[in-house]
PDB file of N, CA and C in Angstrom:
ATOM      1  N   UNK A   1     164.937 126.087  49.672  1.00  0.00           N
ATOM      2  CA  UNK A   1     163.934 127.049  50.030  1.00  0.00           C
ATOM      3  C   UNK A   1     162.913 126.362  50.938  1.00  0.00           C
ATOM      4  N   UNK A   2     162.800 127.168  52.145  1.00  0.00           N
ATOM      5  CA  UNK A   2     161.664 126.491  52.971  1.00  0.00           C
ATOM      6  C   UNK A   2     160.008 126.653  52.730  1.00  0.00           C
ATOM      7  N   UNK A   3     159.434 125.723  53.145  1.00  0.00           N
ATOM      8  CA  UNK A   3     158.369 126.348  52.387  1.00  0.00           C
ATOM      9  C   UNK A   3     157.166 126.399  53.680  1.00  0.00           C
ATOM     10  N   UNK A   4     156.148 127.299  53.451  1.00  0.00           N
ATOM     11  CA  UNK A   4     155.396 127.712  54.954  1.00  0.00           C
ATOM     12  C   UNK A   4     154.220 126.961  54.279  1.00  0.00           C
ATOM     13  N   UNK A   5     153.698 126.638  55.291  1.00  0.00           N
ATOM     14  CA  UNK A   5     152.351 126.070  55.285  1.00  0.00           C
ATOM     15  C   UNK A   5     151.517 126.892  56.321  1.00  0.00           C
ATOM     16  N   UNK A   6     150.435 126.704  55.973  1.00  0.00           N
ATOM     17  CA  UNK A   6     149.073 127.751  56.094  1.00  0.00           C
ATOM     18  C   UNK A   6     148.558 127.137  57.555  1.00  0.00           C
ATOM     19  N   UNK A   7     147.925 127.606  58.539  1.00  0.00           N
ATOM     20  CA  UNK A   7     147.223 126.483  59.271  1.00  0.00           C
ATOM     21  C   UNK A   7     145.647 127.557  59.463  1.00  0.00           C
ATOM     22  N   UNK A   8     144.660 126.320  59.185  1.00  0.00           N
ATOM     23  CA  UNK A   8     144.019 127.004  59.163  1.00  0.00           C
ATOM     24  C   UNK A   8     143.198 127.017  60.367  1.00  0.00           C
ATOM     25  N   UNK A   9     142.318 127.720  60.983  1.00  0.00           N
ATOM     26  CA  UNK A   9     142.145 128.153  61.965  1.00  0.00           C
ATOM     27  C   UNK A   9     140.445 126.832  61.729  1.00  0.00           C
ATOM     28  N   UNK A  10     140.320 126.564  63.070  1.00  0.00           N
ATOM     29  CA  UNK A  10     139.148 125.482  63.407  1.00  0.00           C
ATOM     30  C   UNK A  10     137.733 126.018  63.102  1.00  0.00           C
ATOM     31  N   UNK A  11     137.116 125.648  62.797  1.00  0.00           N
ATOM     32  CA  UNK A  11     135.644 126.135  62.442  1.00  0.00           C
ATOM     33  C   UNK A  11     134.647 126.062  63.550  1.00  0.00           C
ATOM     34  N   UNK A  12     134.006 127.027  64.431  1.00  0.00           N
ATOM     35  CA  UNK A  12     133.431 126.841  65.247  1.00  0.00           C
ATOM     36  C   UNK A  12     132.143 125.767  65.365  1.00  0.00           C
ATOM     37  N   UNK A  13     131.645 125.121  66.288  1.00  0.00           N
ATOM     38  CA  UNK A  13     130.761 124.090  66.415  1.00  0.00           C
ATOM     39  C   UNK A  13     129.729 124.804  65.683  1.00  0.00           C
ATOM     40  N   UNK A  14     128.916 124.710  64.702  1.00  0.00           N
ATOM     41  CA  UNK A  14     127.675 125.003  64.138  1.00  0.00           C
ATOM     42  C   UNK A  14     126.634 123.868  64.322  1.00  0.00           C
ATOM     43  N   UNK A  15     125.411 124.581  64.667  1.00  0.00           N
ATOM     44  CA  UNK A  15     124.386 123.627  64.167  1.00  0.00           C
ATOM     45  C   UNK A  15     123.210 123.571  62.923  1.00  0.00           C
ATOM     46  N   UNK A  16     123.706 122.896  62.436  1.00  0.00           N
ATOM     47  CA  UNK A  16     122.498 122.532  60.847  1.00  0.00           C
ATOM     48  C   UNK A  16     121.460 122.973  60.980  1.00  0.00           C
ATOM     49  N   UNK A  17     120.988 123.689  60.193  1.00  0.00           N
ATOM     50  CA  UNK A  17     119.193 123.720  60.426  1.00  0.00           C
ATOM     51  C   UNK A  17     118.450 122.850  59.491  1.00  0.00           C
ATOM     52  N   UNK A  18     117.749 122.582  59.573  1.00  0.00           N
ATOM     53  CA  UNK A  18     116.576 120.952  59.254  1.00  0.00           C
ATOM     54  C   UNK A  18     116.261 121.870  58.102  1.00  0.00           C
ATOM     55  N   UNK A  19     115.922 123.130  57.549  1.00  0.00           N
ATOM     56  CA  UNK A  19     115.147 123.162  56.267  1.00  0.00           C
ATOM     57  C   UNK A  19     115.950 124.162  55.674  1.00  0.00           C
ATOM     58  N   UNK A  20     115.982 123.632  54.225  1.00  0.00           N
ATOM     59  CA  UNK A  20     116.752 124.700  53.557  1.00  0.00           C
ATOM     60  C   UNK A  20     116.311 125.068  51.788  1.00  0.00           C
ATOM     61  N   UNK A  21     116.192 125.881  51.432  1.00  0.00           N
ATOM     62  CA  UNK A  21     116.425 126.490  49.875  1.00  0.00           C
ATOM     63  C   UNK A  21     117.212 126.731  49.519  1.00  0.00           C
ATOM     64  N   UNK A  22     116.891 126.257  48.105  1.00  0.00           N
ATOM     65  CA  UNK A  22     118.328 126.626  47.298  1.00  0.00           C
ATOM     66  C   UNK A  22     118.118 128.194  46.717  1.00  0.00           C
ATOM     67  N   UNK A  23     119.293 128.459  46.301  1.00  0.00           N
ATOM     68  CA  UNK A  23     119.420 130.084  45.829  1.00  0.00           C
ATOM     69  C   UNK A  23     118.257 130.253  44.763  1.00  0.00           C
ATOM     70  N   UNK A  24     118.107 129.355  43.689  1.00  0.00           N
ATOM     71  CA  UNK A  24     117.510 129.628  42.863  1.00  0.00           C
ATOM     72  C   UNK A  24     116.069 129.109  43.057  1.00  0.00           C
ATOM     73  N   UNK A  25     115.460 128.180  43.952  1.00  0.00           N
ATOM     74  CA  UNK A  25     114.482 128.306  44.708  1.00  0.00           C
ATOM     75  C   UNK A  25     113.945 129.639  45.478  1.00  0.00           C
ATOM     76  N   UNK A  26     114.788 130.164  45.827  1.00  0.00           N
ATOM     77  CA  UNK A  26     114.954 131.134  47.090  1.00  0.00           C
ATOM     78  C   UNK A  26     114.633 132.468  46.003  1.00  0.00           C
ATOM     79  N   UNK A  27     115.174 132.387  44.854  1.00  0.00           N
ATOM     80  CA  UNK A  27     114.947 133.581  44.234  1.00  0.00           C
ATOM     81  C   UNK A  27     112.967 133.705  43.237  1.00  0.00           C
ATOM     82  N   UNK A  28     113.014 132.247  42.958  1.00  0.00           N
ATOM     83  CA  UNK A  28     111.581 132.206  42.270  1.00  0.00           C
ATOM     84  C   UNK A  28     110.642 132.618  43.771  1.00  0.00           C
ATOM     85  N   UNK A  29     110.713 132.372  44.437  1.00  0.00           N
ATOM     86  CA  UNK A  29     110.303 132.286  45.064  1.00  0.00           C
ATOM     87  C   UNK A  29     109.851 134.000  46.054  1.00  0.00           C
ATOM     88  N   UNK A  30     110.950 134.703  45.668  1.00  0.00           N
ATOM     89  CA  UNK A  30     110.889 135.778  45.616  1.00  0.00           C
ATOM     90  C   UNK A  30     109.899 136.685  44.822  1.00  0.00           C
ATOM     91  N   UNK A  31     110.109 135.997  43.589  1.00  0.00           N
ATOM     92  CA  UNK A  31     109.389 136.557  42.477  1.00  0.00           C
ATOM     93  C   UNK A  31     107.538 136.431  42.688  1.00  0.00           C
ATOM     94  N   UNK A  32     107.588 135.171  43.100  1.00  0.00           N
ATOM     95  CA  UNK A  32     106.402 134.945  43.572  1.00  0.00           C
ATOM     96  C   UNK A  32     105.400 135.551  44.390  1.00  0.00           C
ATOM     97  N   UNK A  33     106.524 136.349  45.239  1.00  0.00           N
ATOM     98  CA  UNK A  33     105.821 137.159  46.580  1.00  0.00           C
ATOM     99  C   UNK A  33     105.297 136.143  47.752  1.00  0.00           C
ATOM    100  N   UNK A  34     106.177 135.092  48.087  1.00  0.00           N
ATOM    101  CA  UNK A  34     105.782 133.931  48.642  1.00  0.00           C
ATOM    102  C   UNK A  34     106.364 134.167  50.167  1.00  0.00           C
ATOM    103  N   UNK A  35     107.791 134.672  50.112  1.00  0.00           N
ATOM    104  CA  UNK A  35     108.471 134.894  50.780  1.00  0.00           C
ATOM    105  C   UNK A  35     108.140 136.260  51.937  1.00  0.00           C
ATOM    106  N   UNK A  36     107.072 136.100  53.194  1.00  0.00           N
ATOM    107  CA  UNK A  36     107.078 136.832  54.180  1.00  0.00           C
ATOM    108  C   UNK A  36     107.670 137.626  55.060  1.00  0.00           C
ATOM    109  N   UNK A  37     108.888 137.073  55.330  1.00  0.00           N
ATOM    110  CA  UNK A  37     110.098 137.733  56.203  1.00  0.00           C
ATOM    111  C   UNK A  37     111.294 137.046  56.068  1.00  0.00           C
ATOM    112  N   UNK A  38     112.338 138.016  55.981  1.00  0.00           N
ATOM    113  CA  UNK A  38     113.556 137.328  56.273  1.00  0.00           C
ATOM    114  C   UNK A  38     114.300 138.047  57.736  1.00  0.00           C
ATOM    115  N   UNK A  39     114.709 136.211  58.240  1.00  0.00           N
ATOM    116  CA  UNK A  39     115.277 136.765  59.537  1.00  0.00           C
ATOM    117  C   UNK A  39     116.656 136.024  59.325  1.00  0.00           C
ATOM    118  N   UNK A  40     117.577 137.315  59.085  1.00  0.00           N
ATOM    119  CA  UNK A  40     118.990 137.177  59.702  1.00  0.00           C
ATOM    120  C   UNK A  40     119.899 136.757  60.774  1.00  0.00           C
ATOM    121  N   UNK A  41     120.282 135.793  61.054  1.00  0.00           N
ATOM    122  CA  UNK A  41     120.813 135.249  62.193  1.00  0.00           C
ATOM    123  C   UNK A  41     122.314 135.032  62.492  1.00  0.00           C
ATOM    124  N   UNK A  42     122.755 135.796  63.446  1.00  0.00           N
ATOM    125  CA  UNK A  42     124.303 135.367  63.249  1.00  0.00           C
ATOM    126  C   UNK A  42     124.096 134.224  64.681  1.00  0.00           C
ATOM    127  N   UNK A  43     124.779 133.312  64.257  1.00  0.00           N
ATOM    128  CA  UNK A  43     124.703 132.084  64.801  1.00  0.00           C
ATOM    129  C   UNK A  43     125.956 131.376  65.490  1.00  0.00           C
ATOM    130  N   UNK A  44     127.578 132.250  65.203  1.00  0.00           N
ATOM    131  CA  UNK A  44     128.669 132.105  65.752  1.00  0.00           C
ATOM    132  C   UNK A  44     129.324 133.922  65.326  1.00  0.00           C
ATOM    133  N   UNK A  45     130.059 134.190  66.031  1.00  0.00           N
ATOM    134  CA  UNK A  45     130.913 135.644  66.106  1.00  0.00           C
ATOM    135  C   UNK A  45     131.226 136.194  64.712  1.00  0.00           C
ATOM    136  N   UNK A  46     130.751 137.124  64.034  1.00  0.00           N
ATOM    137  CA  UNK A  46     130.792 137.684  62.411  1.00  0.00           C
ATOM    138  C   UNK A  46     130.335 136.102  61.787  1.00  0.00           C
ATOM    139  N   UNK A  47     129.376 135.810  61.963  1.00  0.00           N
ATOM    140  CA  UNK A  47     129.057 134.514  60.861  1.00  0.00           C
ATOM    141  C   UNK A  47     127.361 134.407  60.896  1.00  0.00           C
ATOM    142  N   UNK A  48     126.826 135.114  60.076  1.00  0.00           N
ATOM    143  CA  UNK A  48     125.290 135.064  59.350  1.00  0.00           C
ATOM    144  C   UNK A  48     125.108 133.834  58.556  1.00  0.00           C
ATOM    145  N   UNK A  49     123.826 134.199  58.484  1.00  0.00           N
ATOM    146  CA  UNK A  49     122.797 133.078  57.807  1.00  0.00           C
ATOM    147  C   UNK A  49     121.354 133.736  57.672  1.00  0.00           C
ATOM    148  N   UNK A  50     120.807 133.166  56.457  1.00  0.00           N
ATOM    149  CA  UNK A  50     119.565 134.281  56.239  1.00  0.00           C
ATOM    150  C   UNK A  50     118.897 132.831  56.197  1.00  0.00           C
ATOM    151  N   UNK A  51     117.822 133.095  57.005  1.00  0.00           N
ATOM    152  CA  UNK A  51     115.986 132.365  56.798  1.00  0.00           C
ATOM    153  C   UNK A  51     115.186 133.100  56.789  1.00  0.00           C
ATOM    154  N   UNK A  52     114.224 132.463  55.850  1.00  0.00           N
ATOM    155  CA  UNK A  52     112.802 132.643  55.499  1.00  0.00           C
ATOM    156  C   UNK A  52     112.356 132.366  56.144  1.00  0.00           C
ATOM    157  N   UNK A  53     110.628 133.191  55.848  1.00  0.00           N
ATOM    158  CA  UNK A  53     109.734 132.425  56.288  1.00  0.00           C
ATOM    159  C   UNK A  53     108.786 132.291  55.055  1.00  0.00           C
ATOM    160  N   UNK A  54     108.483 131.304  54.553  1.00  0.00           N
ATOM    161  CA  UNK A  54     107.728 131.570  53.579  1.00  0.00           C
ATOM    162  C   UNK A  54     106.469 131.272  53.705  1.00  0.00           C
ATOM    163  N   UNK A  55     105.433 131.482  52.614  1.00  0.00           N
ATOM    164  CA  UNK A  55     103.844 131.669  52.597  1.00  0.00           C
ATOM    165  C   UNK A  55     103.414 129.905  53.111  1.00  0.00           C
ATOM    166  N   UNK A  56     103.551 129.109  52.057  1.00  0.00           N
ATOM    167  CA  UNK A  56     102.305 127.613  52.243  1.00  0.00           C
ATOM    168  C   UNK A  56     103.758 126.862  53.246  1.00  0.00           C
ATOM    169  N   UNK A  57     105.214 127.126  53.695  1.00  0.00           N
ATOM    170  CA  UNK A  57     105.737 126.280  54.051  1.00  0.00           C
ATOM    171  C   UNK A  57     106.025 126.545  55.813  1.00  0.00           C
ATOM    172  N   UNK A  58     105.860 125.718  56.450  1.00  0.00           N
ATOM    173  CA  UNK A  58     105.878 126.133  58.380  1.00  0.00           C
ATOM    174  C   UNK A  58     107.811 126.002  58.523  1.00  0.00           C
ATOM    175  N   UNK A  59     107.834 126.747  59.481  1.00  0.00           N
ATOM    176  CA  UNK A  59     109.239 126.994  60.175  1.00  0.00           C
ATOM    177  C   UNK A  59     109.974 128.256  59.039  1.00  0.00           C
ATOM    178  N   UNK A  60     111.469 128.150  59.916  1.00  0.00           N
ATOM    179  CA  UNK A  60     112.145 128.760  58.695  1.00  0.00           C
ATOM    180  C   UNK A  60     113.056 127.989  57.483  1.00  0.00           C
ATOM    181  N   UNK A  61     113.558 128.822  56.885  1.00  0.00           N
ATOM    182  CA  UNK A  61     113.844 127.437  55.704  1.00  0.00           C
ATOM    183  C   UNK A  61     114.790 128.846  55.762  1.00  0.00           C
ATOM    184  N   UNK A  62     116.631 127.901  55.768  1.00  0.00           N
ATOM    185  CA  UNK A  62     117.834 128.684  55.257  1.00  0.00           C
ATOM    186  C   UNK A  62     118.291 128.712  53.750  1.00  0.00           C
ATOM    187  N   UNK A  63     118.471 129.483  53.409  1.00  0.00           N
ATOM    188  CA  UNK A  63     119.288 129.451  52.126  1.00  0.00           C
ATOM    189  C   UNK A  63     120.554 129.091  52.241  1.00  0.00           C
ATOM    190  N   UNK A  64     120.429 127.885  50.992  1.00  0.00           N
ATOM    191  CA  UNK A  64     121.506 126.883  51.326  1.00  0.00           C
ATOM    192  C   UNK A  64     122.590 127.340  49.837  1.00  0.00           C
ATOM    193  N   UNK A  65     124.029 126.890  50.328  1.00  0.00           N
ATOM    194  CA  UNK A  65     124.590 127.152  48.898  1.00  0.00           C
ATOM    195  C   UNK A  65     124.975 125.892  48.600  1.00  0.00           C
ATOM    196  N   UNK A  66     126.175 125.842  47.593  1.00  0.00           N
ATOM    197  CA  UNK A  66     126.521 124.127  47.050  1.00  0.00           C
ATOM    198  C   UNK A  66     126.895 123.368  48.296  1.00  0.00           C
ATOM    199  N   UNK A  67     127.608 123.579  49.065  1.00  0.00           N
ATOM    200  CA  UNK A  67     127.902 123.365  49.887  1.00  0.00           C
ATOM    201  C   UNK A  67     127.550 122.580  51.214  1.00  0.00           C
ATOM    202  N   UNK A  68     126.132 123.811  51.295  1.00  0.00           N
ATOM    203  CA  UNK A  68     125.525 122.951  52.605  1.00  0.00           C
ATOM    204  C   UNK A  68     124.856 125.007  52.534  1.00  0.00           C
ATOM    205  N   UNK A  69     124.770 125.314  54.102  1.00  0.00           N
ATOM    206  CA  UNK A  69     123.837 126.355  54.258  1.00  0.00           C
ATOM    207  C   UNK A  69     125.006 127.846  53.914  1.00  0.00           C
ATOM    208  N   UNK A  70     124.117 128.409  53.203  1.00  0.00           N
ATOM    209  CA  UNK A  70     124.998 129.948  53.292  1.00  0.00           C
ATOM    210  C   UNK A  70     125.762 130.497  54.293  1.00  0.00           C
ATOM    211  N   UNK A  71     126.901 131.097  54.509  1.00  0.00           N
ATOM    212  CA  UNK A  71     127.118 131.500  55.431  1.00  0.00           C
ATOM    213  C   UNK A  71     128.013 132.711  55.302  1.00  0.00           C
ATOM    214  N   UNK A  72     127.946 134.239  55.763  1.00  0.00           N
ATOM    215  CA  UNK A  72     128.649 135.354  55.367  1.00  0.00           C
ATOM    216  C   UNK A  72     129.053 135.800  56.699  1.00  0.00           C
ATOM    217  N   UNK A  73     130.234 136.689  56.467  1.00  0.00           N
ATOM    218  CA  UNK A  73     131.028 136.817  57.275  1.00  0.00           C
ATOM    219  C   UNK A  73     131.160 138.541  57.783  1.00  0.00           C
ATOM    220  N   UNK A  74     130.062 139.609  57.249  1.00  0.00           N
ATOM    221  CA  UNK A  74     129.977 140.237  57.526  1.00  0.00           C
ATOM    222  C   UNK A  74     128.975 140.769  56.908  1.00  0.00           C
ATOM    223  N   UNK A  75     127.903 141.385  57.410  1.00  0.00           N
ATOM    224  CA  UNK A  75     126.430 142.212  57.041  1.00  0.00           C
ATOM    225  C   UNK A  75     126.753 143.084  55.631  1.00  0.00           C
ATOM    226  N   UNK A  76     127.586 143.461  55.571  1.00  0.00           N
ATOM    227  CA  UNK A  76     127.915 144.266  54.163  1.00  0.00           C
ATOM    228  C   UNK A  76     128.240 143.036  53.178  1.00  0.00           C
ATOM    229  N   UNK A  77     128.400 142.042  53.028  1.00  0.00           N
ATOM    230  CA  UNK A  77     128.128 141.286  51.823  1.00  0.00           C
ATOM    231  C   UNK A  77     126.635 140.610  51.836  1.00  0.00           C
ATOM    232  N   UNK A  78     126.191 140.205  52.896  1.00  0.00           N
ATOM    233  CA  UNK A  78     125.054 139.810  53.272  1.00  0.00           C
ATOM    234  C   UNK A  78     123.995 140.589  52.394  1.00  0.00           C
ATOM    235  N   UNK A  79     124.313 142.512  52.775  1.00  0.00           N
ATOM    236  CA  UNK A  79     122.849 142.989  52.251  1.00  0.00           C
ATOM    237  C   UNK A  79     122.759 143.519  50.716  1.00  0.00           C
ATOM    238  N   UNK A  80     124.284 143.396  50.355  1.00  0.00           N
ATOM    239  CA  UNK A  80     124.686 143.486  48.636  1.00  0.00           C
ATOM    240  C   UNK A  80     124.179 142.155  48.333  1.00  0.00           C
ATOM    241  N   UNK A  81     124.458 140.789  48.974  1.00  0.00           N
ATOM    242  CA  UNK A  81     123.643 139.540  47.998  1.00  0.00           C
ATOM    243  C   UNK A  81     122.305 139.482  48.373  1.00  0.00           C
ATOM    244  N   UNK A  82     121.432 140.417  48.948  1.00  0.00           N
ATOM    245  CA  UNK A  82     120.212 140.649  49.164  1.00  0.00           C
ATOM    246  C   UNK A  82     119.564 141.184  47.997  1.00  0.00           C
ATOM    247  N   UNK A  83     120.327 142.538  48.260  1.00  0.00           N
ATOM    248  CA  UNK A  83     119.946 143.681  46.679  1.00  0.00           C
ATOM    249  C   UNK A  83     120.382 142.859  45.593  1.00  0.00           C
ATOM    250  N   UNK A  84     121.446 141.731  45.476  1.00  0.00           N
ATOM    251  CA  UNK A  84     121.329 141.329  44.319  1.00  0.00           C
ATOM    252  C   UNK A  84     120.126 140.482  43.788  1.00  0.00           C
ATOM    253  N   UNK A  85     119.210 139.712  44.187  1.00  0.00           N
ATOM    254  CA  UNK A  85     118.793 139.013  44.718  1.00  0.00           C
ATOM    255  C   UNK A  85     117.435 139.655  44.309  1.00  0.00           C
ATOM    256  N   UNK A  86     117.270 140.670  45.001  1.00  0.00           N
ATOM    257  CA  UNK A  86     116.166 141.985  44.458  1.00  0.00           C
ATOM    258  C   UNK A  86     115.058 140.985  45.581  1.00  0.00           C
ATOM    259  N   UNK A  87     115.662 141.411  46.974  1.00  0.00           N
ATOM    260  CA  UNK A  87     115.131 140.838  48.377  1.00  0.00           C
ATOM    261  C   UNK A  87     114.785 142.328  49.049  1.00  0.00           C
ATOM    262  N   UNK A  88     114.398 143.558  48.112  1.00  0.00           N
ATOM    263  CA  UNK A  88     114.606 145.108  48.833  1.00  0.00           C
ATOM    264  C   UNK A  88     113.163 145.325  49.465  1.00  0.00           C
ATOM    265  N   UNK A  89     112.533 144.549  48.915  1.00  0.00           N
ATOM    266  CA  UNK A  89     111.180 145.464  49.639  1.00  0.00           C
ATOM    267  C   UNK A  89     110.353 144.141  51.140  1.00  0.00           C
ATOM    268  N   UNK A  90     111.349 143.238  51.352  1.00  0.00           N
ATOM    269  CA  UNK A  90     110.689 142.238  52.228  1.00  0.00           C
ATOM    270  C   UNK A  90     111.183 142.991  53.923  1.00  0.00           C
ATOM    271  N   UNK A  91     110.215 142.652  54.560  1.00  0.00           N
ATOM    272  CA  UNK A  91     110.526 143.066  56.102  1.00  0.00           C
ATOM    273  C   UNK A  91     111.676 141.787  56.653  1.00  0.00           C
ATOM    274  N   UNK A  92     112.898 142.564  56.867  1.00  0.00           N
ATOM    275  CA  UNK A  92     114.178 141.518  57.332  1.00  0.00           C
ATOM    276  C   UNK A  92     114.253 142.367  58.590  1.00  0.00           C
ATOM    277  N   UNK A  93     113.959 141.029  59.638  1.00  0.00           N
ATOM    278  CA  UNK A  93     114.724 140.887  61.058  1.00  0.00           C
ATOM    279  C   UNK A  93     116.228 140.343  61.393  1.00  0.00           C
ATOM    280  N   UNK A  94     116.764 140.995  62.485  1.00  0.00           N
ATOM    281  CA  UNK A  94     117.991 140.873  62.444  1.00  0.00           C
ATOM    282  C   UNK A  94     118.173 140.020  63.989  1.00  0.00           C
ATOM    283  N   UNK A  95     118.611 139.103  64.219  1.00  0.00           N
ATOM    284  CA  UNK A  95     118.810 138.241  65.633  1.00  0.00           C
ATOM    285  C   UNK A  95     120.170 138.254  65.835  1.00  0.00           C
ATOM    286  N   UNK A  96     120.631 138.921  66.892  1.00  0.00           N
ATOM    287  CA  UNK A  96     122.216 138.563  67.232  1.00  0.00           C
ATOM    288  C   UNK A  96     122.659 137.718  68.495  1.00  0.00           C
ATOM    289  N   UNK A  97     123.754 137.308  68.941  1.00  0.00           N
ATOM    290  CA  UNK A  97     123.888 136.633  69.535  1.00  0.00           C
ATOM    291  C   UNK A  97     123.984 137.133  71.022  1.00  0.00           C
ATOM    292  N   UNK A  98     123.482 136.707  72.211  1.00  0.00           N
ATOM    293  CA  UNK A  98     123.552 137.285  73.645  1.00  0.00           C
ATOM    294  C   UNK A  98     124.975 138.200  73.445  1.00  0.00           C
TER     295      UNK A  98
END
């Protein structure tokens, strides 16, 4: 029996962003009312990333997962882990790519 192997397709060049939160940072933090705006960024073709801006901290700060930084692959999971999140009443900007 032959057997197929998978190939997986290359990951486009990303660049890191310098500040990040963790989920469960990201959520106290919520609670807090600390959290000013969230701006949505797709940063390569169907591939988001959510930053803050938060109250006492300068720049934006991404929400990071185990991994390294969040990253979703289409706005409909994006704004379900928002509402999960209970992120409903913050003013979110949306940035897309040229």
């Amino acid at each position: 029996m032959a057997t197929t192997r998978r190939v997986r397709k290359a990951a486009p060049e990303l660049e890191l962003p310098g500040n990040e939160v963790s989920q469960v940072d990201f959520i106290s933090l919520l609670h807090k009312r600390a959290v000013h705006e969230l701006v949505i960024v797709e940063f390569a073709p169907n591939l988001y990333r959510i930053e803050a801006i938060i109250a006492w901290r300068t720049g934006r700060w991404t929400l990071a997962g185990w991994r390294g930084p969040r990253n979703f692959r289409t706005l409909e999971t994006l704004v379900r882990h928002l509402k999960t999140m209970g992120a409903t009443q913050i003013v979110t900007r949306l940035e897309l790519l040229p």
